[in-house]
Protein backbone atom coordinates (compact mmCIF):
# COMPACT_ATOMS: atom_id res chain seq x y z
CA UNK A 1 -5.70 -6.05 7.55
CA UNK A 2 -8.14 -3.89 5.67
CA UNK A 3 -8.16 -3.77 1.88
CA UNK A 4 -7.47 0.06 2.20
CA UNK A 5 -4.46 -0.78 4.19
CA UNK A 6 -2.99 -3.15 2.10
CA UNK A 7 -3.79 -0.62 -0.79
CA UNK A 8 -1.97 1.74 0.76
CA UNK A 9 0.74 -0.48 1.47
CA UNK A 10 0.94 -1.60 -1.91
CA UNK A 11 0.90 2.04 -3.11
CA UNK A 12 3.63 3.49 -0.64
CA UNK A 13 5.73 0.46 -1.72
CA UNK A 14 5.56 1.16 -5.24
CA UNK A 15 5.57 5.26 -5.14
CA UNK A 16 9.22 4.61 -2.64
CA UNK A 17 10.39 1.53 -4.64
């Protein structure tokens, strides 16, 4: 995967955590 997609990943996880 693409360092944007795991950044967005990452992100999304935290912001719904």
């Amino acid at each position: 995967m693409m360092r944007i997609t795991m950044t967005s990943i990452n992100y999304l996880g935290s912001n719904f955590h």
